[in-house]
N, C-alpha and C. Protein backbone atom coordinates (compact mmCIF):
# COMPACT_ATOMS: atom_id res chain seq x y z
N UNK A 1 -120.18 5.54 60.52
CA UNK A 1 -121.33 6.41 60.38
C UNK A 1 -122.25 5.79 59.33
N UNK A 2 -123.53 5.50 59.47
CA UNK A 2 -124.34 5.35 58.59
C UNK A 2 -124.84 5.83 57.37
N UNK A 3 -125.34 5.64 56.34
CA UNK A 3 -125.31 6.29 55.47
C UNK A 3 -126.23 7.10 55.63
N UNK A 4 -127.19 7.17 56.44
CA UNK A 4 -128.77 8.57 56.26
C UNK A 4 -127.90 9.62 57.01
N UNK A 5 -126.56 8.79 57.88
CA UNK A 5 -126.23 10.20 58.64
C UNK A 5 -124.93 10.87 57.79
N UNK A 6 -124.16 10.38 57.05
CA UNK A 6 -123.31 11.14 56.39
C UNK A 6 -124.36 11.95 55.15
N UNK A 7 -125.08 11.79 54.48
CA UNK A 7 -126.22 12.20 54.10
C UNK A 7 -126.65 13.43 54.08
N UNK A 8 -126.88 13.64 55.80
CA UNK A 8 -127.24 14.27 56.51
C UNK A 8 -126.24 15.66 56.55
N UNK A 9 -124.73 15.09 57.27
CA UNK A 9 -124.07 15.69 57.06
C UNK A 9 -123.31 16.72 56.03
N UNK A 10 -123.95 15.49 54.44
CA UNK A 10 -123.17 16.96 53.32
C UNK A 10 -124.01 17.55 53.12
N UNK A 11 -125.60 17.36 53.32
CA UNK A 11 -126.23 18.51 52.88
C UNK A 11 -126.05 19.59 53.96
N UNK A 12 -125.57 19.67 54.95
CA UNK A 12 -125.16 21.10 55.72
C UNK A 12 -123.73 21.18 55.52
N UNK A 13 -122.90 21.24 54.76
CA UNK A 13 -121.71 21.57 54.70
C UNK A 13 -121.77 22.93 53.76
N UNK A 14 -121.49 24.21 54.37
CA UNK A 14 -121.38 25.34 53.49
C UNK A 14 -121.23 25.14 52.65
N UNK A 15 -121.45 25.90 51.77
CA UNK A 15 -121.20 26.17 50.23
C UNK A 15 -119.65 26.69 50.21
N UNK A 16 -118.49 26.32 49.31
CA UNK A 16 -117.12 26.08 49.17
C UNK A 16 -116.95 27.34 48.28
N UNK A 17 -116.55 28.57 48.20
CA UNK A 17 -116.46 29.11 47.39
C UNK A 17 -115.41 29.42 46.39
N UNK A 18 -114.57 27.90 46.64
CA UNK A 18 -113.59 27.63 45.63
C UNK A 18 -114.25 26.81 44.61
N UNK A 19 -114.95 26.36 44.70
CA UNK A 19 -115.66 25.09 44.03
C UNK A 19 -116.77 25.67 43.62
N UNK A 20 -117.22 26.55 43.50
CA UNK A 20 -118.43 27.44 42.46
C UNK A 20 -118.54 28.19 41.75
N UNK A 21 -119.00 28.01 40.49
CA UNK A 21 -118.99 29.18 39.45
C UNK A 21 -119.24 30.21 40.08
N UNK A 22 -118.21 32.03 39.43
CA UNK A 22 -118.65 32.86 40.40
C UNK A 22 -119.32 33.89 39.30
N UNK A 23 -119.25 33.62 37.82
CA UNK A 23 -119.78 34.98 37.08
C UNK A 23 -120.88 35.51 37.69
N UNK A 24 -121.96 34.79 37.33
CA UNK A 24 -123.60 35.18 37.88
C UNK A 24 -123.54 35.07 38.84
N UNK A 25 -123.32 34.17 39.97
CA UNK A 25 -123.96 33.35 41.13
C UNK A 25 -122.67 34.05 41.84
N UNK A 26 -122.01 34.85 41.62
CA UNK A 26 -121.26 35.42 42.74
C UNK A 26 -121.72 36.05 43.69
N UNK A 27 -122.58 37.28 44.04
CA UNK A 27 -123.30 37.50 44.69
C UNK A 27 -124.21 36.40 45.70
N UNK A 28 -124.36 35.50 44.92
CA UNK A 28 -125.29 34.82 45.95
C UNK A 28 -124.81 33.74 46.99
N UNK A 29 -123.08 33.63 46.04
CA UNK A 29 -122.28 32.75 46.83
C UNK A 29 -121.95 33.32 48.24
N UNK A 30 -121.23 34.74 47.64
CA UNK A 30 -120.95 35.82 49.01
C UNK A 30 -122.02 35.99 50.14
N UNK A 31 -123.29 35.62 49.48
CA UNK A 31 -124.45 35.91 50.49
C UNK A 31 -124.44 34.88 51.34
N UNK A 32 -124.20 33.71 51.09
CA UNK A 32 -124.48 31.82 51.54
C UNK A 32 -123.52 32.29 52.61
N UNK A 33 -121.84 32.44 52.35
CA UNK A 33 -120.70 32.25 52.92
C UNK A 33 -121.11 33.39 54.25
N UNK A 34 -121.72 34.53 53.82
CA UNK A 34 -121.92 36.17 54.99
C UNK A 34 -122.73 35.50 55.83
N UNK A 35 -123.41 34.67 55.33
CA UNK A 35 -125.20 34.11 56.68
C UNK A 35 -124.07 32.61 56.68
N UNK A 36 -123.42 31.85 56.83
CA UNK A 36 -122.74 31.20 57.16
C UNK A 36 -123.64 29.89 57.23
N UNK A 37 -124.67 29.87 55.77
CA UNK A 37 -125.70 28.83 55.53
C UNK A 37 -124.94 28.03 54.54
N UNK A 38 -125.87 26.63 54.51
CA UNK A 38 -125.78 25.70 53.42
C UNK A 38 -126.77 25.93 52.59
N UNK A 39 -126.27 25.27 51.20
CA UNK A 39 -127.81 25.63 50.32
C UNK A 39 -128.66 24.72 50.45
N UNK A 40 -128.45 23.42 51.62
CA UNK A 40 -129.71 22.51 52.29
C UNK A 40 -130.99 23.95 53.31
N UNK A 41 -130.30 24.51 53.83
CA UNK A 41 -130.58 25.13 54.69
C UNK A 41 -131.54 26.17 54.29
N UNK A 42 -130.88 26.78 52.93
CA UNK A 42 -131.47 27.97 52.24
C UNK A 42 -132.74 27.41 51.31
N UNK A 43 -132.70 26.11 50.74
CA UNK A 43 -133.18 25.60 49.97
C UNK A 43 -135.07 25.45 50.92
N UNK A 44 -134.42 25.11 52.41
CA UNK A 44 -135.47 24.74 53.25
C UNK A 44 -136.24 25.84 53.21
N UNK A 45 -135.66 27.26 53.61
CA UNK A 45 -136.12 28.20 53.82
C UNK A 45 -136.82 29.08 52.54
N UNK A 46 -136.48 28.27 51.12
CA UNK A 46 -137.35 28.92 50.20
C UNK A 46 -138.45 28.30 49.63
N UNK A 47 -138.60 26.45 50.31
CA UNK A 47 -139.35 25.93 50.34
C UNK A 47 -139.02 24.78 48.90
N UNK A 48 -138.24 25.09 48.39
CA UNK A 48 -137.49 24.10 47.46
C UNK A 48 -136.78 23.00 47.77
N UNK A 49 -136.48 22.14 46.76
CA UNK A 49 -135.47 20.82 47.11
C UNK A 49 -133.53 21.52 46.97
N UNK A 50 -133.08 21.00 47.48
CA UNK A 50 -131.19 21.05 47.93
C UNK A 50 -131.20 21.01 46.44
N UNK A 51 -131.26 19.93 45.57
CA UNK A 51 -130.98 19.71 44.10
C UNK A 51 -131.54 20.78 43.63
N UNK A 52 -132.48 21.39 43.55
CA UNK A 52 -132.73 22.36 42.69
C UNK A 52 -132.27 23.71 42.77
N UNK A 53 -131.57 23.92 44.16
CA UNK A 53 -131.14 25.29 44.20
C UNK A 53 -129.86 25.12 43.78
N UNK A 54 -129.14 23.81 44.29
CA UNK A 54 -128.14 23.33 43.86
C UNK A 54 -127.52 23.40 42.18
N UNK A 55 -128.49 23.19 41.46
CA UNK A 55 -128.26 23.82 40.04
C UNK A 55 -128.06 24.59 39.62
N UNK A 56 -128.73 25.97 40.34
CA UNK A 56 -129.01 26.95 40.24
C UNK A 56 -127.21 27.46 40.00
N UNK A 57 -126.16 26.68 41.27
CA UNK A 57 -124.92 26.97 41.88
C UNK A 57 -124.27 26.29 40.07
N UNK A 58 -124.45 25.51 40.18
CA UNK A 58 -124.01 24.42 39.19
C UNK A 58 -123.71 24.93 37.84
N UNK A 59 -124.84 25.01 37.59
CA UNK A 59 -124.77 26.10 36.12
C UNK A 59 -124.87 27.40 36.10
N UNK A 60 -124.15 28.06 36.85
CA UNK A 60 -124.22 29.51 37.14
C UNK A 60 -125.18 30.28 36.80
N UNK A 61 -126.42 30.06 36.80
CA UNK A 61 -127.18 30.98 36.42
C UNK A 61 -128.71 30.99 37.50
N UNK A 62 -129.79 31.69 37.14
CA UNK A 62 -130.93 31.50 38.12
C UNK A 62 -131.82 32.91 37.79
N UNK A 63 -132.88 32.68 37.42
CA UNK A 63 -133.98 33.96 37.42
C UNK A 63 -133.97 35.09 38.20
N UNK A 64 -133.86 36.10 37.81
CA UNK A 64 -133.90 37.31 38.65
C UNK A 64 -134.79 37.12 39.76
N UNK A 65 -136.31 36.51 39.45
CA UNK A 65 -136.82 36.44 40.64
C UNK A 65 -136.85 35.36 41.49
N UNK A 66 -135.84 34.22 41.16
CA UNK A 66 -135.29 33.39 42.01
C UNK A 66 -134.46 34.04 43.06
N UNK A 67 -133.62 34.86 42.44
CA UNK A 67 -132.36 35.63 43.45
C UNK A 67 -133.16 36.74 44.40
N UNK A 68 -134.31 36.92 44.23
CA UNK A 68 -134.63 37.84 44.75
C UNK A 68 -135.54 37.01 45.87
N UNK A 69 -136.25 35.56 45.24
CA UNK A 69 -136.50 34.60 46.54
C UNK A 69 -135.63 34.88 47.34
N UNK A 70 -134.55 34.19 47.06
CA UNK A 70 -133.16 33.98 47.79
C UNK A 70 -133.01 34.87 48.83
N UNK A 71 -132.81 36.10 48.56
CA UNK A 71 -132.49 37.28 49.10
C UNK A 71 -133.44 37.47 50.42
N UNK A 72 -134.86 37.22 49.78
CA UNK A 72 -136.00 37.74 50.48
C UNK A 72 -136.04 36.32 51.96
N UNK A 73 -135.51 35.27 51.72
CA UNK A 73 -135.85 34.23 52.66
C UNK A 73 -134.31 34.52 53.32
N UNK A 74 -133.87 35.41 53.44
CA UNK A 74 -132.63 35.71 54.31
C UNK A 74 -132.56 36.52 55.02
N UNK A 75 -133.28 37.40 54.63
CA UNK A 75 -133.75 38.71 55.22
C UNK A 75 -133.21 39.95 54.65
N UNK A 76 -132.86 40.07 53.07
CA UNK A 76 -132.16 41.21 52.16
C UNK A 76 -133.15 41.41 50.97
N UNK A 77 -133.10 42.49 50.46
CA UNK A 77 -133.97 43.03 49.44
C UNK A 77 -132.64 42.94 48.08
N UNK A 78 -132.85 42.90 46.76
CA UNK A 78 -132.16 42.36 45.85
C UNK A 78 -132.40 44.58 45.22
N UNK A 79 -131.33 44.89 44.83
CA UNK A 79 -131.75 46.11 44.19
C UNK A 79 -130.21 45.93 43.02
N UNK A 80 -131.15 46.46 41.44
CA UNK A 80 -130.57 46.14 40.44
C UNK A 80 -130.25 47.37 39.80
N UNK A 81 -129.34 47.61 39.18
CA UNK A 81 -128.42 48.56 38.59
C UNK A 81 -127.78 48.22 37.02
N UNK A 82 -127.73 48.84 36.24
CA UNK A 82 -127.18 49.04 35.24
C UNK A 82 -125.46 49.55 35.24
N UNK A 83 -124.60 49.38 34.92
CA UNK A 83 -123.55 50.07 34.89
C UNK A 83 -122.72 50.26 33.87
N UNK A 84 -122.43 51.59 33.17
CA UNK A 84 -122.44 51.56 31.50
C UNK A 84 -120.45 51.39 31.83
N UNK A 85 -119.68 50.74 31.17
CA UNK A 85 -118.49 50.32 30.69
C UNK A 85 -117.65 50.93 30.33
């Protein structure tokens, strides 16, 4: 296989949800794995680069109104809650 096509290939390989931070980015992992997308795929659809959403996974974290991109280029509305301990 060539290299543009293996390439090709990991950027559509689901997102692993053994292999990702889950504190923050749990939710959004569960969302990737439910729509049975890659974050090449999602990345396309929010108009961003693979690497940059990819970070997002990486260092567990991402702007409220990033996640709510996210949400919105999937077809889900993001609704936020407080929950006292």
């Amino acid at each position: 296989m060539d290299e543009q096509k293996k390439r090709e290939v990991n950027r559509n390989i689901p997102i692993n949800p053994n292999r990702t931070p889950s504190k923050r980015m749990r939710p959004a992992v569960d969302l990737l794995i439910d729509e049975n997308i890659s974050i090449a795929e999602l990345a396309a659809k929010m108009g961003m680069s693979r690497s940059s959403l990819n970070r997002w996974y990486q260092i567990d974290d991402a702007r409220l109104s990033g996640l709510e991109e996210m949400a919105k280029a999937l077809g889900y509305h993001v609704e936020w809650k407080f929950v006292k301990d």
